[in-house]
PDB file of N, CA and C in Angstrom:
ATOM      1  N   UNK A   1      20.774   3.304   1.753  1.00  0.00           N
ATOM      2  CA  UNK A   1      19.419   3.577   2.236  1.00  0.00           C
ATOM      3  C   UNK A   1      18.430   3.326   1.100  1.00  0.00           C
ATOM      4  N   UNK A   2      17.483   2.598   1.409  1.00  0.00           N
ATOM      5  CA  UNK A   2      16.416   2.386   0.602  1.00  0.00           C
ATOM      6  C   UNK A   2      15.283   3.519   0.440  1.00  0.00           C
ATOM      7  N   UNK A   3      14.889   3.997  -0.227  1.00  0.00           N
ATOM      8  CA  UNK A   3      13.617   4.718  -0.869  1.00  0.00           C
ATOM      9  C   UNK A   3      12.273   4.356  -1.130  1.00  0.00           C
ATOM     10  N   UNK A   4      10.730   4.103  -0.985  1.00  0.00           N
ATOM     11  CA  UNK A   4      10.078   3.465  -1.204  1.00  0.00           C
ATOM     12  C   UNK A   4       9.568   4.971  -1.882  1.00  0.00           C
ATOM     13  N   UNK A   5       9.065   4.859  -3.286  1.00  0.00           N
ATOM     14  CA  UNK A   5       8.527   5.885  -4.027  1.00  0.00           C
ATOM     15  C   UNK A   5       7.254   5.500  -4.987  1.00  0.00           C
ATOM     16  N   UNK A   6       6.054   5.815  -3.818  1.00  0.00           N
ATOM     17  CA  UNK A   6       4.751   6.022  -4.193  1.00  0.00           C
ATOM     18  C   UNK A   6       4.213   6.560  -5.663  1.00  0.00           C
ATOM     19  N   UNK A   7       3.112   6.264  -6.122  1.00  0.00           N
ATOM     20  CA  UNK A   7       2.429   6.758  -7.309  1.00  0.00           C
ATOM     21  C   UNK A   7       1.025   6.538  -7.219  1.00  0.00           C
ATOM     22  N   UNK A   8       0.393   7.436  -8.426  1.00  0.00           N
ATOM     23  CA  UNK A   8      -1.123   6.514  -8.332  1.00  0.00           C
ATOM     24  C   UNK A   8      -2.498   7.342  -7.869  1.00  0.00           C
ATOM     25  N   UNK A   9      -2.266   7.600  -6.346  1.00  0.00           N
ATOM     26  CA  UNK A   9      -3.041   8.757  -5.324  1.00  0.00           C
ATOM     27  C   UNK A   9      -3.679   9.483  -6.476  1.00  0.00           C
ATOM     28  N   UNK A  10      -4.837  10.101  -5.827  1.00  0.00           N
ATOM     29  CA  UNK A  10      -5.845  10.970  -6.823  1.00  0.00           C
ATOM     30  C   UNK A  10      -7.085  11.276  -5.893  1.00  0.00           C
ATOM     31  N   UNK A  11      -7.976  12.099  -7.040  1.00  0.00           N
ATOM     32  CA  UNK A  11      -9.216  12.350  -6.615  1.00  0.00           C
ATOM     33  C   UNK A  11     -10.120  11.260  -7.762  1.00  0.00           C
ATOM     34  N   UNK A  12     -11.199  10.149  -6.440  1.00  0.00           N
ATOM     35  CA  UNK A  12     -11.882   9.655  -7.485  1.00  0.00           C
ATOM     36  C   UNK A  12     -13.611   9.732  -6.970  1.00  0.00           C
ATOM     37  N   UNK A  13     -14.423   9.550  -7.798  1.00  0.00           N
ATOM     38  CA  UNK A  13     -16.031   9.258  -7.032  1.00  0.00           C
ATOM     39  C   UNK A  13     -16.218   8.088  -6.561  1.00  0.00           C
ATOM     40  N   UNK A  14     -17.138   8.163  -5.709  1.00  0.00           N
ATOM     41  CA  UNK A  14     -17.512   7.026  -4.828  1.00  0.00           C
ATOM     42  C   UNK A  14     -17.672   5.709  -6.000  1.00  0.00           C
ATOM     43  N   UNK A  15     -17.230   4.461  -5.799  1.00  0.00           N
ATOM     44  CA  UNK A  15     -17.609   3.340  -7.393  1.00  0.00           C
ATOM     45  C   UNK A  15     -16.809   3.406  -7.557  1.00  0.00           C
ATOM     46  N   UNK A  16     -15.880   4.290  -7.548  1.00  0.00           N
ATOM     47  CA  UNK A  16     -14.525   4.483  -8.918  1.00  0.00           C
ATOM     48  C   UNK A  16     -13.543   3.530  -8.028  1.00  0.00           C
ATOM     49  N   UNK A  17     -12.362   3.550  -8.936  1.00  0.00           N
ATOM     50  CA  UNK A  17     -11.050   2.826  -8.896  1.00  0.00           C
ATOM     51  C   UNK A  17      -9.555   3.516  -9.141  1.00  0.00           C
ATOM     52  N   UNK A  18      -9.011   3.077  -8.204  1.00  0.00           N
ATOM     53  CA  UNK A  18      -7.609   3.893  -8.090  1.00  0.00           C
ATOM     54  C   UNK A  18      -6.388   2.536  -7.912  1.00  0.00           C
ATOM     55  N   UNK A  19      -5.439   3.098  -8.893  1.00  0.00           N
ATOM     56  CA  UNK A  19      -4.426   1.460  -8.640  1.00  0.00           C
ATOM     57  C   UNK A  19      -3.136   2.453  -8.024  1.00  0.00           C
ATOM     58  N   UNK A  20      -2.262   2.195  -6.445  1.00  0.00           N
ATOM     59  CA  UNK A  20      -1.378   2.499  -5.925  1.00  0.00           C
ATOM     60  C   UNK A  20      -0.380   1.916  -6.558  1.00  0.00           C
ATOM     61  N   UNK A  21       0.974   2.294  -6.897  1.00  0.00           N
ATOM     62  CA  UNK A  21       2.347   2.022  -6.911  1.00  0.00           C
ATOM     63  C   UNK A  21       3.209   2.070  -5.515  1.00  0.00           C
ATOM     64  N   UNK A  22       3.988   1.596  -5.922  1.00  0.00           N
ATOM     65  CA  UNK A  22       5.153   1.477  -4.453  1.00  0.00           C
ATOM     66  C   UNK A  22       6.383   0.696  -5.486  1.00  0.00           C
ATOM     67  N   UNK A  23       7.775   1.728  -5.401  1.00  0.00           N
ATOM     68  CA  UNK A  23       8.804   0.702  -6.090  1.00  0.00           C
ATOM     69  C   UNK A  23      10.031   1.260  -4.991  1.00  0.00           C
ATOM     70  N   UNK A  24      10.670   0.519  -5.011  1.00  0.00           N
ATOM     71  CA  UNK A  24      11.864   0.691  -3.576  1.00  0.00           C
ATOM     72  C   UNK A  24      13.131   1.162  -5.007  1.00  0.00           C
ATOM     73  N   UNK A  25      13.953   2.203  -4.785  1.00  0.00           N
ATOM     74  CA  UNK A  25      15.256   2.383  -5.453  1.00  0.00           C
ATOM     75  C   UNK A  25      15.985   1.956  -5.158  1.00  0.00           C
ATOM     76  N   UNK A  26      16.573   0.987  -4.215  1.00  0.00           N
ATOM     77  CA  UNK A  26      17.792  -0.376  -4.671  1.00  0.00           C
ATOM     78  C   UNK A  26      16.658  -1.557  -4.080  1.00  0.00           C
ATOM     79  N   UNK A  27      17.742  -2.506  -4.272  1.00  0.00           N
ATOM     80  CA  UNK A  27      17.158  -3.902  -4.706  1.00  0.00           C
ATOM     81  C   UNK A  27      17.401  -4.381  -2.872  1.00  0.00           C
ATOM     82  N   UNK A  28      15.937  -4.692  -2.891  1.00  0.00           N
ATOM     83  CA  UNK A  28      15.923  -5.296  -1.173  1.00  0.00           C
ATOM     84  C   UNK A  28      15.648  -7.036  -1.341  1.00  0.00           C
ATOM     85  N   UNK A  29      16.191  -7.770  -0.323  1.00  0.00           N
ATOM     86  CA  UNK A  29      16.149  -8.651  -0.071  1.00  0.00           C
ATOM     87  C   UNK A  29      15.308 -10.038   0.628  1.00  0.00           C
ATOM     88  N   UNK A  30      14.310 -11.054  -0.261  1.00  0.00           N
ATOM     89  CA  UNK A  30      13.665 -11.713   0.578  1.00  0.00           C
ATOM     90  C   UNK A  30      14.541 -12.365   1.815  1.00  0.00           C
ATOM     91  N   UNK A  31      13.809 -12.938   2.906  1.00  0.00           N
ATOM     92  CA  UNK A  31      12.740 -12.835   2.912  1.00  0.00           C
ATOM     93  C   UNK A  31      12.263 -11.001   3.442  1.00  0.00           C
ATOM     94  N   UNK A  32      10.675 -10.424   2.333  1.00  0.00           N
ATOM     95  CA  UNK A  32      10.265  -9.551   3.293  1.00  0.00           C
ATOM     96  C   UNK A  32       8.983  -9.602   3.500  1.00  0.00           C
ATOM     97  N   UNK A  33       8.419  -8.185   4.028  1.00  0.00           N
ATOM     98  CA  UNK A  33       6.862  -8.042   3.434  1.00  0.00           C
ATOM     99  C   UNK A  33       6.849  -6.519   3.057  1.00  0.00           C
ATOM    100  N   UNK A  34       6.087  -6.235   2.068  1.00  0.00           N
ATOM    101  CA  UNK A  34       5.951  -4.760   1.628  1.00  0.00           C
ATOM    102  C   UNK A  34       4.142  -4.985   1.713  1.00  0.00           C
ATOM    103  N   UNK A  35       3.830  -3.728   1.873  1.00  0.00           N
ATOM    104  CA  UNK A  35       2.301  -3.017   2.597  1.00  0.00           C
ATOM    105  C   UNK A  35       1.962  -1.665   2.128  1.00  0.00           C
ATOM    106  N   UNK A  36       0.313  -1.729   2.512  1.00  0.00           N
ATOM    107  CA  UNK A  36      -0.152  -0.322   1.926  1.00  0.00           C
ATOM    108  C   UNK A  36      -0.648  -0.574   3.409  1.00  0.00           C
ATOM    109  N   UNK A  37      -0.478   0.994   4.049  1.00  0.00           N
ATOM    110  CA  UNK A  37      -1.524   1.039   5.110  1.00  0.00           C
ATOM    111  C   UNK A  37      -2.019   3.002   5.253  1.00  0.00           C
ATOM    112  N   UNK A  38      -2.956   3.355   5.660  1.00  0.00           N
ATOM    113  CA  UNK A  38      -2.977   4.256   5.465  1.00  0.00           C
ATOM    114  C   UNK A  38      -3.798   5.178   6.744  1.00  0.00           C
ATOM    115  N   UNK A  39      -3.522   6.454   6.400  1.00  0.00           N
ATOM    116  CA  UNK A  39      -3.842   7.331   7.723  1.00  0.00           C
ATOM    117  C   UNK A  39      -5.217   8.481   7.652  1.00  0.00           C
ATOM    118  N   UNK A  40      -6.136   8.382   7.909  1.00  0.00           N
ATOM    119  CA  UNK A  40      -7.035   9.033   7.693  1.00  0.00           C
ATOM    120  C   UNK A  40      -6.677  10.805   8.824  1.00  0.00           C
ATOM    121  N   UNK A  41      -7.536  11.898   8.241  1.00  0.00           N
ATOM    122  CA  UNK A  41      -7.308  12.499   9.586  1.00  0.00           C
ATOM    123  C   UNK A  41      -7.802  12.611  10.842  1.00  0.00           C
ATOM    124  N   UNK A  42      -7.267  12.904  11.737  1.00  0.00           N
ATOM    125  CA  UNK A  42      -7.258  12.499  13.340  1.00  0.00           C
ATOM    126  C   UNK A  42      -7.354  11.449  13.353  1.00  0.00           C
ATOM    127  N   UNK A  43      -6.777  10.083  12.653  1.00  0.00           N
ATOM    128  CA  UNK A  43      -7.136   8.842  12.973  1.00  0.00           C
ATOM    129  C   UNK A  43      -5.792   8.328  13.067  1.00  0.00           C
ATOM    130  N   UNK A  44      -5.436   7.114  13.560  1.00  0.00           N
ATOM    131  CA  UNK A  44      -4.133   6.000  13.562  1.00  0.00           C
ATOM    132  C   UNK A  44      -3.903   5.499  12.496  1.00  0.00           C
ATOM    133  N   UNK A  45      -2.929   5.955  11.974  1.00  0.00           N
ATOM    134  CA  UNK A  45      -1.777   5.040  11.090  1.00  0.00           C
ATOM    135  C   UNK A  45      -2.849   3.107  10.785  1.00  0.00           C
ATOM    136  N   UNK A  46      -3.246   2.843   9.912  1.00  0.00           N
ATOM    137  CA  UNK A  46      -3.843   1.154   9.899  1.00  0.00           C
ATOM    138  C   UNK A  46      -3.834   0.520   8.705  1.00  0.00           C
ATOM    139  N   UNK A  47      -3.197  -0.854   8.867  1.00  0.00           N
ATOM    140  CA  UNK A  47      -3.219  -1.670   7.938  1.00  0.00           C
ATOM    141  C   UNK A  47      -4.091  -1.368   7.186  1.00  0.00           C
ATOM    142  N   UNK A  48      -3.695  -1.772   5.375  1.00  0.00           N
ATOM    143  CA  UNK A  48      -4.460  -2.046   4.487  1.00  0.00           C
ATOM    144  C   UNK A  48      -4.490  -2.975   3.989  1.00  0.00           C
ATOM    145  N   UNK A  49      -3.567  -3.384   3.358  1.00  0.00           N
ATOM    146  CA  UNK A  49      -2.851  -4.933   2.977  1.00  0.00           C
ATOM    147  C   UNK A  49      -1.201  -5.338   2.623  1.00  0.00           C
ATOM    148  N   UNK A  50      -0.807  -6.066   2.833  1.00  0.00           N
ATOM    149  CA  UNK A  50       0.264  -6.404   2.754  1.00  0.00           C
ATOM    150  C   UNK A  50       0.385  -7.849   1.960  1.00  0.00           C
ATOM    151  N   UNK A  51       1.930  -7.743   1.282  1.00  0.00           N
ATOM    152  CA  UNK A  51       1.991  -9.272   0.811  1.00  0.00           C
ATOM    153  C   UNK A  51       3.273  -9.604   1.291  1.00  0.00           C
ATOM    154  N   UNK A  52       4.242 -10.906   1.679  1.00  0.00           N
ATOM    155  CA  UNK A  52       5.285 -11.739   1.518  1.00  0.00           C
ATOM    156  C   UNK A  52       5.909 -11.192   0.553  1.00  0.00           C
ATOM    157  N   UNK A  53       7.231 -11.923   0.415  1.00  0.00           N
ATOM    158  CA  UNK A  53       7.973 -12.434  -0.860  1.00  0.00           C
ATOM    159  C   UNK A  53       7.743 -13.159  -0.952  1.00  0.00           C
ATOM    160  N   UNK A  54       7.488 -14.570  -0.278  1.00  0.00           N
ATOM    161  CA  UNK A  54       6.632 -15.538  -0.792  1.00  0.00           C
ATOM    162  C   UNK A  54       5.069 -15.554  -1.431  1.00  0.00           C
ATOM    163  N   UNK A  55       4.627 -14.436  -1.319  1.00  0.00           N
ATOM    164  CA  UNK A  55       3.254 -14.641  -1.865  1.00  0.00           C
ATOM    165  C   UNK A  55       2.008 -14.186  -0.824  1.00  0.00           C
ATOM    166  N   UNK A  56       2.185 -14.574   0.439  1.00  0.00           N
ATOM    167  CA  UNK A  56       1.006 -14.598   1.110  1.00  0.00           C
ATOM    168  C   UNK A  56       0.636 -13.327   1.416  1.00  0.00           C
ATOM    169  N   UNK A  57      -0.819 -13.419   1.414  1.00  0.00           N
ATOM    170  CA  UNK A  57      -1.538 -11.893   1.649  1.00  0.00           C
ATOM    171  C   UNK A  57      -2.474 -11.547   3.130  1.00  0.00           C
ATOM    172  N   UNK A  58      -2.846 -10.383   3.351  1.00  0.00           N
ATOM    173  CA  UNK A  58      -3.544 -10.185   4.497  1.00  0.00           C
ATOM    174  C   UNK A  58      -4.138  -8.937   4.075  1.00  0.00           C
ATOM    175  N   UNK A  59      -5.522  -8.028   4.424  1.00  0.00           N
ATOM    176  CA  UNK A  59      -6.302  -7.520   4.450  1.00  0.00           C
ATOM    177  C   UNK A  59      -7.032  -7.359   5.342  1.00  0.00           C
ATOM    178  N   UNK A  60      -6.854  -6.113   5.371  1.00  0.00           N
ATOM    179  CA  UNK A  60      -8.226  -5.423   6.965  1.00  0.00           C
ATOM    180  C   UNK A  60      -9.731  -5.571   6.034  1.00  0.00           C
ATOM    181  N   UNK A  61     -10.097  -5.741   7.199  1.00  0.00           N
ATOM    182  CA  UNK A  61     -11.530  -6.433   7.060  1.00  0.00           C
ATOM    183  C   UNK A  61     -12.385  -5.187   6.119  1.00  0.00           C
ATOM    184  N   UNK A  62     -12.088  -3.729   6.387  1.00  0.00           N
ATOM    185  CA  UNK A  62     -12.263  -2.789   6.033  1.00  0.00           C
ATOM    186  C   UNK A  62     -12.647  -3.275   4.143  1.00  0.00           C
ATOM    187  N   UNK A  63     -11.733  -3.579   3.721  1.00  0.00           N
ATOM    188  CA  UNK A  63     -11.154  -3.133   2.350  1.00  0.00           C
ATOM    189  C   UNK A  63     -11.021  -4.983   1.875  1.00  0.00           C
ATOM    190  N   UNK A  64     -11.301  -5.887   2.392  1.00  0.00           N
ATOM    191  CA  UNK A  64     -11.869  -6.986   1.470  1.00  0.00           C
ATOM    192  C   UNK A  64     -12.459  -7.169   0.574  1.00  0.00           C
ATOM    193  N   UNK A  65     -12.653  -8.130  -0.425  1.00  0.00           N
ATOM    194  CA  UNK A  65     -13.295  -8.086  -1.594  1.00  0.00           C
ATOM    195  C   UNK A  65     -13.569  -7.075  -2.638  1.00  0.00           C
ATOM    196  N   UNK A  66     -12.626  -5.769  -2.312  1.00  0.00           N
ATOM    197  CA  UNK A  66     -13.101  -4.322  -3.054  1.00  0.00           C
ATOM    198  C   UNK A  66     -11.253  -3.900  -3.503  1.00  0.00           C
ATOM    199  N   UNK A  67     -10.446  -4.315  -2.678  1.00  0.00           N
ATOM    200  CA  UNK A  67      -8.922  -4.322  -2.752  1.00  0.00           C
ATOM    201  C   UNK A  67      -7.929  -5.478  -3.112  1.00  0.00           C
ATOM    202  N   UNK A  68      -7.375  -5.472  -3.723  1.00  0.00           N
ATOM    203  CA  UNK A  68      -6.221  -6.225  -4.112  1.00  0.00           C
ATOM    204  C   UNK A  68      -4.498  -5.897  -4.400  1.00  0.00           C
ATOM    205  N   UNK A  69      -3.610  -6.694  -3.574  1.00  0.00           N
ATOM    206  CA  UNK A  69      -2.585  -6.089  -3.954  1.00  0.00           C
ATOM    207  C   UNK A  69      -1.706  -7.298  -4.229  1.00  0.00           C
ATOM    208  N   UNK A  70      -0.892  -6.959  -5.045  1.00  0.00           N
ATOM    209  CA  UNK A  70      -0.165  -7.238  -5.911  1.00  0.00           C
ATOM    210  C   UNK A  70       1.458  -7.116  -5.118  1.00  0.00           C
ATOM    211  N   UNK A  71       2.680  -7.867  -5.733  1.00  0.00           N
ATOM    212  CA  UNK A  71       4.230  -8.078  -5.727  1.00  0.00           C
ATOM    213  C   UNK A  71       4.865  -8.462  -6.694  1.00  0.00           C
ATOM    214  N   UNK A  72       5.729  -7.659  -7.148  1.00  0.00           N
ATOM    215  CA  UNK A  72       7.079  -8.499  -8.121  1.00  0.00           C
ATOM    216  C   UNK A  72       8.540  -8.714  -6.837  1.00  0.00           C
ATOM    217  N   UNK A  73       8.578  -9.705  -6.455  1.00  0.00           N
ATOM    218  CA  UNK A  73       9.928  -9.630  -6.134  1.00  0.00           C
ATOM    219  C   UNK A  73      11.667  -9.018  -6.606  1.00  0.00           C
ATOM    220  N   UNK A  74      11.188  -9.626  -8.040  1.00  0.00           N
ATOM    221  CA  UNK A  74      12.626  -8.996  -9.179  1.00  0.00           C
ATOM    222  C   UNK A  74      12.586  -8.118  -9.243  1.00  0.00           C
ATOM    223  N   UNK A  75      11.632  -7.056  -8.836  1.00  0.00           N
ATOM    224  CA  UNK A  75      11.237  -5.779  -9.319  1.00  0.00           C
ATOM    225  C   UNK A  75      11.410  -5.132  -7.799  1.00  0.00           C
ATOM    226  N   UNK A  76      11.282  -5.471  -6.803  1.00  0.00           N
ATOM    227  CA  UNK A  76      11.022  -5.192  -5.381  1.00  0.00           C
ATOM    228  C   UNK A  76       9.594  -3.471  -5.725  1.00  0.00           C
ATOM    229  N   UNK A  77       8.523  -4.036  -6.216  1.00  0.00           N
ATOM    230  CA  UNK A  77       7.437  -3.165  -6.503  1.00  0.00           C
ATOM    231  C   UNK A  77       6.408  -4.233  -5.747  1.00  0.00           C
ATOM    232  N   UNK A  78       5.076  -3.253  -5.283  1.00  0.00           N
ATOM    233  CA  UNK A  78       4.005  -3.389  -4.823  1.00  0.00           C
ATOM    234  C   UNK A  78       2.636  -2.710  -5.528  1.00  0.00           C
ATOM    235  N   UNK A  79       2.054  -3.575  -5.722  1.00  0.00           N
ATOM    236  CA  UNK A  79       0.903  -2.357  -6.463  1.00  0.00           C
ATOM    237  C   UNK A  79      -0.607  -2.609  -5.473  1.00  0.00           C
ATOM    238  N   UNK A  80      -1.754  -1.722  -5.730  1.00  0.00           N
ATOM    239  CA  UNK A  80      -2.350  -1.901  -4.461  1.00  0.00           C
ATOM    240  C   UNK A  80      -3.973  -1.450  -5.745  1.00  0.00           C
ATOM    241  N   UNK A  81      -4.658  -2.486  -5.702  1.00  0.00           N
ATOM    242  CA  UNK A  81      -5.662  -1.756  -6.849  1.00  0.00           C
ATOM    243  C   UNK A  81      -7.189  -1.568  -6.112  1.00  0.00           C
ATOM    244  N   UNK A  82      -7.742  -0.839  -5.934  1.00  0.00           N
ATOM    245  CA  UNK A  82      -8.514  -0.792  -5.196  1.00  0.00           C
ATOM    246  C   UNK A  82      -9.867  -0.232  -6.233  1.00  0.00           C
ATOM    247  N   UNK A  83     -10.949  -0.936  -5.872  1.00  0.00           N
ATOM    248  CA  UNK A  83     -12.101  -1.172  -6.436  1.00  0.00           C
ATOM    249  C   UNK A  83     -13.406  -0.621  -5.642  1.00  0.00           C
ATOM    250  N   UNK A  84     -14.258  -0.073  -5.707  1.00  0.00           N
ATOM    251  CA  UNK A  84     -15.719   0.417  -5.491  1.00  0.00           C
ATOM    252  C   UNK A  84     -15.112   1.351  -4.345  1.00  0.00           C
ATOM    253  N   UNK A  85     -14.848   2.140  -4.584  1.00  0.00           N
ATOM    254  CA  UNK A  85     -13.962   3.200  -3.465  1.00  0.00           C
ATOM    255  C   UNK A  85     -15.097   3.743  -2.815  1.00  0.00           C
ATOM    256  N   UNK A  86     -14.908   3.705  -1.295  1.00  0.00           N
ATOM    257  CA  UNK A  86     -15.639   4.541  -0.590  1.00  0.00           C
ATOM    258  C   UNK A  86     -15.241   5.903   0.159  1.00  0.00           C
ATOM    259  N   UNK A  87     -16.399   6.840   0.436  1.00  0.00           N
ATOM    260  CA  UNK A  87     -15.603   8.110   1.334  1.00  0.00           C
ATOM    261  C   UNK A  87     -14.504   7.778   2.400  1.00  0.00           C
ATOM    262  N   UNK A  88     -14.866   6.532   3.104  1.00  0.00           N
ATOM    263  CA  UNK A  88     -14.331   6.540   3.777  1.00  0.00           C
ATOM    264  C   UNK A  88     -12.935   6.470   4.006  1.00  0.00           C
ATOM    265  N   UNK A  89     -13.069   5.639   2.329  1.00  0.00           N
ATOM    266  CA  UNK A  89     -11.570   4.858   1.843  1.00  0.00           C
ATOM    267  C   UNK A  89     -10.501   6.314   1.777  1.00  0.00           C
ATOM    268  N   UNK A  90     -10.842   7.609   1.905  1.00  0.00           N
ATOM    269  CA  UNK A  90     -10.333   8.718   1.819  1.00  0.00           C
ATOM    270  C   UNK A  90      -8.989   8.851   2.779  1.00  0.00           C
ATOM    271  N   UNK A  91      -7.895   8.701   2.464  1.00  0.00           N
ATOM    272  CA  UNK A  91      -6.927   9.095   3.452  1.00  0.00           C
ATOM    273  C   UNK A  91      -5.261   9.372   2.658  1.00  0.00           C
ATOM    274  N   UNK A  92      -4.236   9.381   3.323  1.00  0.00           N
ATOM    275  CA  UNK A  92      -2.994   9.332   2.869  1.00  0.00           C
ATOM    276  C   UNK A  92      -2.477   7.686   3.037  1.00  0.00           C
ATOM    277  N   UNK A  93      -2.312   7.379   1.648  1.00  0.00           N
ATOM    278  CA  UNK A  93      -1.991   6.271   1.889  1.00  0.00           C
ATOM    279  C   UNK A  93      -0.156   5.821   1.854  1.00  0.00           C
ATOM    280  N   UNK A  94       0.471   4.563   2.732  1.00  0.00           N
ATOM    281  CA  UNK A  94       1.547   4.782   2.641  1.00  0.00           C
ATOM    282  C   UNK A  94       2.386   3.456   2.260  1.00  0.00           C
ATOM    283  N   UNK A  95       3.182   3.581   1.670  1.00  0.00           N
ATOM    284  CA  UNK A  95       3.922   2.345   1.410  1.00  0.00           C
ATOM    285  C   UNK A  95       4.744   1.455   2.354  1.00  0.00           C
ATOM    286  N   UNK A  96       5.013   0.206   2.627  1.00  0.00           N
ATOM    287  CA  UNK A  96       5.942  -0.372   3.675  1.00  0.00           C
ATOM    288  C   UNK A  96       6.757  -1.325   3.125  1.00  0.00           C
ATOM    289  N   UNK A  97       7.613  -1.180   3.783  1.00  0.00           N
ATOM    290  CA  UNK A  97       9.029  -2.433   3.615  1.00  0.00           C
ATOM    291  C   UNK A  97       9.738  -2.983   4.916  1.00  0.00           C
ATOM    292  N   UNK A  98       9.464  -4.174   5.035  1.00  0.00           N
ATOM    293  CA  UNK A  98      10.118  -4.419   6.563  1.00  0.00           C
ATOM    294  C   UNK A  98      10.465  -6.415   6.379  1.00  0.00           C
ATOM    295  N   UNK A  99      11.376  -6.130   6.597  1.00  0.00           N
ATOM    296  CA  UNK A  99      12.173  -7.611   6.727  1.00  0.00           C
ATOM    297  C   UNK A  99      12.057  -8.225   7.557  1.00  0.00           C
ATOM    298  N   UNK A 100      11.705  -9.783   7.450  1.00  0.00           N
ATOM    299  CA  UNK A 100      11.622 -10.313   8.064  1.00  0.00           C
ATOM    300  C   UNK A 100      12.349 -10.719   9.556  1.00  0.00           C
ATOM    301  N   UNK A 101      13.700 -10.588   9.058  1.00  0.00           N
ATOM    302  CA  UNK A 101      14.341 -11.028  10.480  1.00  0.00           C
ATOM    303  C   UNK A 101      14.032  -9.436  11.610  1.00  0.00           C
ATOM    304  N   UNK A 102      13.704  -8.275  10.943  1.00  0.00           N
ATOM    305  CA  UNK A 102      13.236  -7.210  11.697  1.00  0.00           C
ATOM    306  C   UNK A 102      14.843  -6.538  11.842  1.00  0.00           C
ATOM    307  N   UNK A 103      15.677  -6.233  10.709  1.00  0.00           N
ATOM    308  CA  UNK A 103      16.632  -5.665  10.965  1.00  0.00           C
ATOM    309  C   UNK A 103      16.718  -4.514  10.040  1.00  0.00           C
ATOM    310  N   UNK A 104      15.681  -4.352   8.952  1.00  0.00           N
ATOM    311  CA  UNK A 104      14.901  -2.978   8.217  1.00  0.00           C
ATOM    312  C   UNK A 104      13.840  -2.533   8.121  1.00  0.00           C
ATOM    313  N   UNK A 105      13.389  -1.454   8.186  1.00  0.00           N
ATOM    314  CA  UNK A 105      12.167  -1.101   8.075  1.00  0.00           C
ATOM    315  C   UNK A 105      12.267  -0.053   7.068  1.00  0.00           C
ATOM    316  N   UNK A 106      11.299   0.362   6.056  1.00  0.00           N
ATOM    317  CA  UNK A 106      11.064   2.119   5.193  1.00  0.00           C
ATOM    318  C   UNK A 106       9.614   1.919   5.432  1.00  0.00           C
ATOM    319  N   UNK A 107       9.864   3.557   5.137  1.00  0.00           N
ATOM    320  CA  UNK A 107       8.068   3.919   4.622  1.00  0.00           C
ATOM    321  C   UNK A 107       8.632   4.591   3.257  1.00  0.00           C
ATOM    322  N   UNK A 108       7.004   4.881   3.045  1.00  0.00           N
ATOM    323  CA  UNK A 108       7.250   5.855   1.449  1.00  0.00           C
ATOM    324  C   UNK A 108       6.558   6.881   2.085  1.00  0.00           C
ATOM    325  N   UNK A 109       6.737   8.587   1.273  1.00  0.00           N
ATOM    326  CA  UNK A 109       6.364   9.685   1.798  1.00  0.00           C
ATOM    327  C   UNK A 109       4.772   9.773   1.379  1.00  0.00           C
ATOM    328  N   UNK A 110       4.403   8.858   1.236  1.00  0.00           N
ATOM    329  CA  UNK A 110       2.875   8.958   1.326  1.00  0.00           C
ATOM    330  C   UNK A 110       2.351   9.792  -0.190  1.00  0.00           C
ATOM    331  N   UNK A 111       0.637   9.127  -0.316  1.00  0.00           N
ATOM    332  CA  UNK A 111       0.119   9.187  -1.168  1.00  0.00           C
ATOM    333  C   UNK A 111      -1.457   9.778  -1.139  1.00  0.00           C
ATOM    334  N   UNK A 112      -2.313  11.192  -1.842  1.00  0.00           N
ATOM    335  CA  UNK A 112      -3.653  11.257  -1.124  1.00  0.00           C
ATOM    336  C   UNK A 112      -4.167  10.407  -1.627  1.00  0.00           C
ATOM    337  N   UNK A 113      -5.108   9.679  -1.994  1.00  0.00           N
ATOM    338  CA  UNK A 113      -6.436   9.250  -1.850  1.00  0.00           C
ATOM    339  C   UNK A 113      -7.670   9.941  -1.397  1.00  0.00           C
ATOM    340  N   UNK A 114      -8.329  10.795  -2.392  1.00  0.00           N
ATOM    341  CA  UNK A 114      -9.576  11.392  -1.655  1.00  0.00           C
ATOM    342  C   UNK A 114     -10.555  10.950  -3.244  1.00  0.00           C
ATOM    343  N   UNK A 115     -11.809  10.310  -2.366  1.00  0.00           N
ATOM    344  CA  UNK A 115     -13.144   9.601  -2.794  1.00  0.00           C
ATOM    345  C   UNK A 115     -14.399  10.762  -2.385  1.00  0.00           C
ATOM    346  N   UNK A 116     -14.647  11.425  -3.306  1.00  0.00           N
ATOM    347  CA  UNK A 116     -15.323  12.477  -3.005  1.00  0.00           C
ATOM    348  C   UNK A 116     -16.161  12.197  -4.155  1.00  0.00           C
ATOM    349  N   UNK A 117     -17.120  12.836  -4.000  1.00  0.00           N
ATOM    350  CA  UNK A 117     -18.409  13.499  -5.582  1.00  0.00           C
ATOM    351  C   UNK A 117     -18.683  14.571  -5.715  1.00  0.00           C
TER     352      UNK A 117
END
């Protein structure tokens, strides 16, 4: 069984910057994709960004140009750096791992994120 084990989460002010971790404890296999998506309260579980093992990226429209995330494959780590943080950006954020052919999936036990002043 794989582990996805979060880091990072905090309290920051609105402007500020927070960089997420995500590292899986055994070694998973391309092809995948690993993801940050996160859950505000009373709200749905929603994408944040995700990357390939090949490389390619995606981003909710939300969190463009202010977010960036990052992959080591050799490393099976994700990092998630997020820039000019807003209140809104406030939630539990969570890690993902899911293979391509769709025969694994993890989460990580989640991370806060609260953007307060």
């Amino acid at each position: 069984q794989v582990q996805l084990v979060e880091s990072g989460g905090g309290l920051v002010q609105p402007g500020g910057s927070l960089r997420l971790s995500c590292a899986a404890t055994r070694s998973i296999f391309a092809p995948y994709t690993m993801g940050w998506y996160r859950q505000a309260p009373g709200k749905q579980r929603e994408l944040v960004a995700r990357i390939t093992s090949e490389g390619s990226t995606n981003y909710a429209d939300s969190v463009k140009g202010r977010f960036t995330i990052s992959g080591d494959n050799v490393k099976n780590t994700v990092n998630l750096q997020m820039n000019s943080l807003k209140p809104e950006d406030t939630a539990v954020y969570y890690c993902k791992a899911d293979s391509e052919s769709g025969l694994w999936s993890f989460w990580g036990q989640g991370t806060q994120v609260t953007v307060s002043s």
